[in-house]
Every structure is written in structure tokens, then in C-alpha cells.
N, C-alpha and C. Protein backbone atom coordinates (compact mmCIF):
# COMPACT_ATOMS: atom_id res chain seq x y z
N UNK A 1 0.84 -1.19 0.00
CA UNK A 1 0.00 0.00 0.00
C UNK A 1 0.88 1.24 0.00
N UNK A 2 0.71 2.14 -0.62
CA UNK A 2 0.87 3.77 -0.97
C UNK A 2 1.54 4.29 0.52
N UNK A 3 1.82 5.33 0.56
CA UNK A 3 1.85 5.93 1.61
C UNK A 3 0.54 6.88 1.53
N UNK A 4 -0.12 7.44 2.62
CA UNK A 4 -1.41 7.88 2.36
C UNK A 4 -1.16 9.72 2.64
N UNK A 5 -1.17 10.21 2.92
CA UNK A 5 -1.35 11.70 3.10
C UNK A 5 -0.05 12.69 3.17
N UNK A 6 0.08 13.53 2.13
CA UNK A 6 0.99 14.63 2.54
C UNK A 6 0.51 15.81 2.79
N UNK A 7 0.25 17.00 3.47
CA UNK A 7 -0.02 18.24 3.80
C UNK A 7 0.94 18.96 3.73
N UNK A 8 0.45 19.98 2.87
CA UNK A 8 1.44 21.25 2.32
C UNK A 8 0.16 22.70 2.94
N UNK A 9 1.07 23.42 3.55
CA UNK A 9 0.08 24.59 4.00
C UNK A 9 0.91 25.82 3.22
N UNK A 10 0.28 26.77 2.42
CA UNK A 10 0.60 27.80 1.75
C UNK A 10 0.40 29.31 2.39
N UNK A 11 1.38 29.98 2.91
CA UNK A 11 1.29 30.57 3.32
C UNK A 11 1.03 31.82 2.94
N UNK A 12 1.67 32.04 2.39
CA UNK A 12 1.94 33.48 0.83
C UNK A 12 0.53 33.76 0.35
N UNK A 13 -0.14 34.64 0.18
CA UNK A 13 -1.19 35.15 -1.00
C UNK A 13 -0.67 34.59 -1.88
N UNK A 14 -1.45 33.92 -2.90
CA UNK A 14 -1.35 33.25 -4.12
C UNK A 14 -2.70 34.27 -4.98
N UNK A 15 -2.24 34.80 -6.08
CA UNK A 15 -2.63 35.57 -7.16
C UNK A 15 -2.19 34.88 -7.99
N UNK A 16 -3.41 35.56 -9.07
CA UNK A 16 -3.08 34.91 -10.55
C UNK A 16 -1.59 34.78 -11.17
N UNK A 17 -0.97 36.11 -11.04
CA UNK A 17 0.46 36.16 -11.64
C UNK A 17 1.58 34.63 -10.71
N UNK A 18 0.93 34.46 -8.98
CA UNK A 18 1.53 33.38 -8.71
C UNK A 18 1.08 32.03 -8.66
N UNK A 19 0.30 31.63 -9.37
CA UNK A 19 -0.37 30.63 -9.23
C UNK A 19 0.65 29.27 -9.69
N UNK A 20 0.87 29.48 -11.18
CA UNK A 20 1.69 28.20 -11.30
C UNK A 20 3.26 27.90 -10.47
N UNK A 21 3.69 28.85 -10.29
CA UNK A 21 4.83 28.69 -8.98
C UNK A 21 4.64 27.76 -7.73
N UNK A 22 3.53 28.63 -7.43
CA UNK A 22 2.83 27.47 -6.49
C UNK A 22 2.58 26.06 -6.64
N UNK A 23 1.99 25.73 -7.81
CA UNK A 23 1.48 24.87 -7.99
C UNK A 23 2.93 23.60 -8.23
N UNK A 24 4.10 24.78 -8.72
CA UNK A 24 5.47 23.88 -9.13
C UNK A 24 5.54 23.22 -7.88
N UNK A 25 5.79 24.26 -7.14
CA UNK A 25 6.14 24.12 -5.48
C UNK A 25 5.60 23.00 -4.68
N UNK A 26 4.21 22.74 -5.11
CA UNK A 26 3.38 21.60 -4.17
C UNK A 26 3.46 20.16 -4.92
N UNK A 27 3.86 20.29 -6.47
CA UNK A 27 4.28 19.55 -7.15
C UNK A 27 5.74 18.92 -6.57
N UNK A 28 6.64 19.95 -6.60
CA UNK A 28 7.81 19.39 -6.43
C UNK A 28 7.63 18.48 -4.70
N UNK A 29 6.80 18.78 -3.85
CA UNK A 29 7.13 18.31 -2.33
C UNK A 29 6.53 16.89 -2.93
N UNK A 30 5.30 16.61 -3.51
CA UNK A 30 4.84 15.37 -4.04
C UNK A 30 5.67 14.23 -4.26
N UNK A 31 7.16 14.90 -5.24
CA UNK A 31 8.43 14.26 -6.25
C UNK A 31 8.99 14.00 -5.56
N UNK A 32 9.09 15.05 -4.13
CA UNK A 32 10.09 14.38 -3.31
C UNK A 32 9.58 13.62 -2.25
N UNK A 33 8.85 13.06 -2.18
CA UNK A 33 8.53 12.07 -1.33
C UNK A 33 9.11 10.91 -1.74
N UNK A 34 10.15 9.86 -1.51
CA UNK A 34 10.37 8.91 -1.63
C UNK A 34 9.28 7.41 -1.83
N UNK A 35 8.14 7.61 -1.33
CA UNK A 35 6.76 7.10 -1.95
C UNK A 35 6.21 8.29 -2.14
N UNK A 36 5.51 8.39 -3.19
CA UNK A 36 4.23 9.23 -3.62
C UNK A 36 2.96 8.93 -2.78
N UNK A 37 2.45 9.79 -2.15
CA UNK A 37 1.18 9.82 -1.42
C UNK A 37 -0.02 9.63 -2.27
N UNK A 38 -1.01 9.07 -1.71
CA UNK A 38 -2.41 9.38 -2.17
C UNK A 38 -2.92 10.27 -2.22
N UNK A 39 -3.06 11.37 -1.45
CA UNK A 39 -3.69 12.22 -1.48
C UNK A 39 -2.82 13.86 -0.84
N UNK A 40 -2.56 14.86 -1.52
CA UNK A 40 -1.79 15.98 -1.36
C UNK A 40 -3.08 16.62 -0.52
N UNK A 41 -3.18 17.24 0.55
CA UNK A 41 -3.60 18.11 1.41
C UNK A 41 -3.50 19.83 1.57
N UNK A 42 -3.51 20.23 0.65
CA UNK A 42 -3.34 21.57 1.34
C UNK A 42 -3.92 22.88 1.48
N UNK A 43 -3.24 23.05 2.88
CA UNK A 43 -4.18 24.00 3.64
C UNK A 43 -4.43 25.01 3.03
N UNK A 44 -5.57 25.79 2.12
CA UNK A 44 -5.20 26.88 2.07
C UNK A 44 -6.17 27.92 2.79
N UNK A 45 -6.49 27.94 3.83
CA UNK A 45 -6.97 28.74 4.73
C UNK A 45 -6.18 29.97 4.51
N UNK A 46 -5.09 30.40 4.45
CA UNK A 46 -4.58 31.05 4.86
C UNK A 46 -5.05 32.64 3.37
N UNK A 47 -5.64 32.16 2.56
CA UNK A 47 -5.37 32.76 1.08
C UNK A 47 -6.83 33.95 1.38
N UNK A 48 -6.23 35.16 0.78
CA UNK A 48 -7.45 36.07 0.78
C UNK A 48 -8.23 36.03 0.20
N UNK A 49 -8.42 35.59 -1.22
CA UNK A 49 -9.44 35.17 -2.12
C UNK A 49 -9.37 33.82 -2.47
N UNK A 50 -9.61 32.98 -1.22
CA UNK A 50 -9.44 31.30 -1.75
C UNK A 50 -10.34 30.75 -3.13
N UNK A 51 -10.92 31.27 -3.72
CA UNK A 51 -12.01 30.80 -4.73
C UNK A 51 -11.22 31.17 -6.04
N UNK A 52 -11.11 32.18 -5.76
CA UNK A 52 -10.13 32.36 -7.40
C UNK A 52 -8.57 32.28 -7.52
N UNK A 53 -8.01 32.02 -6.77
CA UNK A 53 -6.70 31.48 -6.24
C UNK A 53 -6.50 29.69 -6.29
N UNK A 54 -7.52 29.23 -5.87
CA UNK A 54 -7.88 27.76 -5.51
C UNK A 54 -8.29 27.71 -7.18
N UNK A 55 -9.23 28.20 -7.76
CA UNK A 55 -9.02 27.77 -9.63
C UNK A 55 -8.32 27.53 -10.34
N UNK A 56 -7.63 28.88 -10.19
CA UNK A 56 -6.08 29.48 -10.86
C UNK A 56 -5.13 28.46 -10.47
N UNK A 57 -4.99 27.80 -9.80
CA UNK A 57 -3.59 26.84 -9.00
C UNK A 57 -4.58 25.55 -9.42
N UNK A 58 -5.90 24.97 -9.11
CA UNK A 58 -5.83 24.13 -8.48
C UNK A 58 -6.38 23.02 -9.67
N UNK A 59 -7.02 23.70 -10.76
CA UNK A 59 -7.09 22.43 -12.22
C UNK A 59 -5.89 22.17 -12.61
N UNK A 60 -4.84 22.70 -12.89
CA UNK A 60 -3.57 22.32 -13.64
C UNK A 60 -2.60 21.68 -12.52
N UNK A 61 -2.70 21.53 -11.24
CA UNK A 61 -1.63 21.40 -10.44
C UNK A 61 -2.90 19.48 -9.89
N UNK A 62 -4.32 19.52 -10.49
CA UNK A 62 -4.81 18.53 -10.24
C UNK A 62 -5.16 17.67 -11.07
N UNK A 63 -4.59 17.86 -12.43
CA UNK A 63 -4.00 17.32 -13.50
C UNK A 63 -2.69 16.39 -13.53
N UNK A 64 -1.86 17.56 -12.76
CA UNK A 64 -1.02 16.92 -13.21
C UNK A 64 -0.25 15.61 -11.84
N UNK A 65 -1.35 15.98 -10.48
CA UNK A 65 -1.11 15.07 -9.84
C UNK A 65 -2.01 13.89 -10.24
N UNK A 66 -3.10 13.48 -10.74
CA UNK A 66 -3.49 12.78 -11.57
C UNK A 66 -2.80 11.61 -12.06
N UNK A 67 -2.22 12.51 -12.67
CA UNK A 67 -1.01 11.74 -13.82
C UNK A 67 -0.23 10.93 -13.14
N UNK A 68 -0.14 11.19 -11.79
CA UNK A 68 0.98 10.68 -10.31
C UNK A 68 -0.05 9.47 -9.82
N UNK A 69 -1.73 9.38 -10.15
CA UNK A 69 -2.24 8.76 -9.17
C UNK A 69 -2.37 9.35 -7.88
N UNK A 70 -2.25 10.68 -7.49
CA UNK A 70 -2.64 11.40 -6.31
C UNK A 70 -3.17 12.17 -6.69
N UNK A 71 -4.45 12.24 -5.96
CA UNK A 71 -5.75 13.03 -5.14
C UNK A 71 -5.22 14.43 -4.14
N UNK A 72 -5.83 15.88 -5.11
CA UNK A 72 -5.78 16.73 -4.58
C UNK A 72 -7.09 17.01 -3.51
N UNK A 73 -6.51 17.40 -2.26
CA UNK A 73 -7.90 17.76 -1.52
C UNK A 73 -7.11 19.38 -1.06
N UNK A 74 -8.39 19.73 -0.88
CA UNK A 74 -7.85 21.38 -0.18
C UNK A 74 -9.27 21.61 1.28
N UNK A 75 -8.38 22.19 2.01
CA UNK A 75 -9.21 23.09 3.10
C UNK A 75 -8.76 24.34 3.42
N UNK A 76 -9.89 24.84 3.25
CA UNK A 76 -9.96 26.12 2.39
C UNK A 76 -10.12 27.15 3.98
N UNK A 77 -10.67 26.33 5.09
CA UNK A 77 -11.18 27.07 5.92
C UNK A 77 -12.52 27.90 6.29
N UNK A 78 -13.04 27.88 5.02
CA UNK A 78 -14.50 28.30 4.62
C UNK A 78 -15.79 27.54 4.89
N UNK A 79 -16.93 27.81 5.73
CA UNK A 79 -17.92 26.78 6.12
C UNK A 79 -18.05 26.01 4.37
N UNK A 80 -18.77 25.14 4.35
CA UNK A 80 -19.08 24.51 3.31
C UNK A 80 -20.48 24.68 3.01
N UNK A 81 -20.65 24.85 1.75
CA UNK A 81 -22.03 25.70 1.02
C UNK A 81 -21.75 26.82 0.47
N UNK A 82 -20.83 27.25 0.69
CA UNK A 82 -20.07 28.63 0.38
C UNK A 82 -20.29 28.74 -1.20
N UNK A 83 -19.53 30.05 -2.11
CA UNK A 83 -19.24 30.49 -2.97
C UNK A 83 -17.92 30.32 -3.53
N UNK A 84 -17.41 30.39 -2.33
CA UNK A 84 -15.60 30.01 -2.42
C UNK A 84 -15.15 28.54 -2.42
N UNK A 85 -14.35 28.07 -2.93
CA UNK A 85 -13.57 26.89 -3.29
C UNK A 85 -14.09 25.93 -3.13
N UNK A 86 -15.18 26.00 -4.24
CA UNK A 86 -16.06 24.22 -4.23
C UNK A 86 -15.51 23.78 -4.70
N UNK A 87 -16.03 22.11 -4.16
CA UNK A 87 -15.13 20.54 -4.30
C UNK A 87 -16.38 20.93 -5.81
N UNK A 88 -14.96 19.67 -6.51
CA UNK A 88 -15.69 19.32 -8.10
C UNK A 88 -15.20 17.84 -7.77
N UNK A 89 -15.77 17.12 -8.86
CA UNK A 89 -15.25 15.64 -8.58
C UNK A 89 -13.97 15.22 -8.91
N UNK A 90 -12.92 16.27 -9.18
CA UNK A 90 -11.76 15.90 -8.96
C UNK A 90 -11.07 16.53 -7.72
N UNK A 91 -11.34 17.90 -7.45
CA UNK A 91 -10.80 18.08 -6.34
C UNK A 91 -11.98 18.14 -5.34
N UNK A 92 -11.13 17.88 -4.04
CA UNK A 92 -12.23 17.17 -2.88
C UNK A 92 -11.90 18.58 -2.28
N UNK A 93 -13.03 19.51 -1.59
CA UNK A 93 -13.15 20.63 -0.52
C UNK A 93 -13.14 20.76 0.84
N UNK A 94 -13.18 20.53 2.04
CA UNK A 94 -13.03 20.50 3.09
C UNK A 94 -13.31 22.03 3.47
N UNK A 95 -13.77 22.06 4.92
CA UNK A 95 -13.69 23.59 5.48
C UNK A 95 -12.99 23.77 6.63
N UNK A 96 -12.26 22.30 7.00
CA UNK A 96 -11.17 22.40 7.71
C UNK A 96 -10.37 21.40 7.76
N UNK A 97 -9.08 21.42 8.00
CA UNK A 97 -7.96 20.59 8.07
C UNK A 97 -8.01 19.33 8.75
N UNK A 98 -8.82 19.52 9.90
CA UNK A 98 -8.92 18.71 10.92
C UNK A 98 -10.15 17.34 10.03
N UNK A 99 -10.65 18.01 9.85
CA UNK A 99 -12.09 17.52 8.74
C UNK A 99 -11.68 16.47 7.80
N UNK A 100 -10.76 17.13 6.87
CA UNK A 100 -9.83 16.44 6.14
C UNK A 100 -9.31 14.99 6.74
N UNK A 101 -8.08 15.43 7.77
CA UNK A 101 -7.91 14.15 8.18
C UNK A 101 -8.41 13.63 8.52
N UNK A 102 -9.50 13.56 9.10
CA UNK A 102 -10.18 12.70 10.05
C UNK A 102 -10.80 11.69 8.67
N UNK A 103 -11.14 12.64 7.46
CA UNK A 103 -11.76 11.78 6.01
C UNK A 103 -11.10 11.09 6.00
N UNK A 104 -9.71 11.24 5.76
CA UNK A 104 -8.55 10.48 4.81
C UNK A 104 -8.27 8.95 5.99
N UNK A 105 -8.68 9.46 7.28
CA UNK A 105 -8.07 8.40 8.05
C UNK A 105 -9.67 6.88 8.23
N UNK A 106 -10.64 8.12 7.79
CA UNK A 106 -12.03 6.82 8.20
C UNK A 106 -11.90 5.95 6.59
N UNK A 107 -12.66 4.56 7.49
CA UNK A 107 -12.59 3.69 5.75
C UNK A 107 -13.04 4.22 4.13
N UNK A 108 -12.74 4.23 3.23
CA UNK A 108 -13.09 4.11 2.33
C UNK A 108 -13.23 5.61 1.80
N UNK A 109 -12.11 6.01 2.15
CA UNK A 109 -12.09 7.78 2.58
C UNK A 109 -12.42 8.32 0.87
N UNK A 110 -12.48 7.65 -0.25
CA UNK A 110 -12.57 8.13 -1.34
C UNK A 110 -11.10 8.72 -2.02
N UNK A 111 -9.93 8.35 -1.70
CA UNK A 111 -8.60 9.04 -1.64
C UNK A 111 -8.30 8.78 -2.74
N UNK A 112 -8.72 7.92 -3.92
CA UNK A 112 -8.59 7.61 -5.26
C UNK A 112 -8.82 8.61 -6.17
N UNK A 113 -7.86 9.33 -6.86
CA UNK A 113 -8.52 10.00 -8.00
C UNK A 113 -9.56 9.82 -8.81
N UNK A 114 -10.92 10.29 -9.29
CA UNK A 114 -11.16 10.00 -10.57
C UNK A 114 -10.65 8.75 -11.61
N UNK A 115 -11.11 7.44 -11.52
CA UNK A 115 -10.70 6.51 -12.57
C UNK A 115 -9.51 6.40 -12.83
N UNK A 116 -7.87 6.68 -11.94
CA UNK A 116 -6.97 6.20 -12.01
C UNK A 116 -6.74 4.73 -11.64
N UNK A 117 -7.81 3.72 -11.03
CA UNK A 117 -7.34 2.74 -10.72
C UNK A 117 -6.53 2.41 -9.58
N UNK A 118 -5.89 3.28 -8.59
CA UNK A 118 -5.34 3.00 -7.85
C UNK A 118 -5.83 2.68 -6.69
């Protein structure tokens, strides 16, 4: 079995002009894991406009973990129902961190990408 969870928390405002940097950045911690995780975690509570920040970063950086067989999830910090950083069926939403893990750790947590098979 996989190794199961990495958490990356972003601290920085992420704007459009920084989005794919970021996205290198959470990419590269993925590469360096000596196993690849199931599922990348990260926090982004911290972001002033998590909804259009979380777009901008979060289809192309959930593409291309995909391609890895890892499942992007984000917690955004935001109650859920919101306007800001809805889950789509590739990336999973959370409104808190704690939330998150507690998913990833109960059975059948859904930690599989979209039809990768893994």
C-alpha cells in the first residue's frame, strides 16, 4: 500500500500572476517524497481570495497530480455551502484541516482519484 497523506500549507497570497509557482512548489514536495502519497492536502486557509486562487492553481496542479495517481484535496477554511472553493469531482473541498484528516483516516475515505485505478 501507498503511503497515504501529505499536507502542504501555503502561506503566501497566491494571485493569478503566482499561481503556477505554487502549484510547481506543491508539485515538487509530491516528487520528493520517496513514496508518492495518495492524497496531497493543502491547507489553504490562509489565502485572501481562496475561490479564485484555488481555480487558478488548483485544475492544472490537479492534472497533473493525476497523472501521479494522487488526489488533490484542499481546506480552504471556509464553512461549506459557500461560494468560495467548491469541491468538483476531482478536487475534494473541506472547510477544515482537521475535517480532512479525520476523512482520509475513516474507511473508504474516497482518496482515489477519478478513474486512475489506484
Amino acid at each position: 500500500m501507498r503511503p497515504g497523506l501529505l499536507i502542504a500549507r501555503v502561506d503566501l497570497p497566491v494571485y493569478w500572476a503566482s499561481t503556477r509557482r505554487v502549484a510547481e512548489q506543491l508539485l515538487a514536495a509530491v516528487e520528493a517524497c520517496p513514496d508518492p502519497p495518495r492524497v496531497l492536502l493543502v491547507d489553504w486557509s490562509n489565502q485572501p481570495n481562496p475561490g479564485t486562487s484555488l481555480l487558478a492553481t488548483g485544475a492544472d496542479l490537479n492534472q497533473q497530480l493525476h497523472q501521479r495517481n494522487v488526489a488533490l484535496w484542499i481546506a480552504d477554511g471556509r464553512p461549506s455551502g459557500g461560494t468560495s472553493s467548491p469541491s468538483t469531482d476531482a478536487i475534494r473541498r473541506f472547510p477544515s484541516l482537521t475535517g480532512a484528516i479525520d476523512r482520509f483516516r475513516s474507511p473508504g475515505n474516497g482518496s482515489s482519484p477519478p478513474e486512475c485505478g489506484c
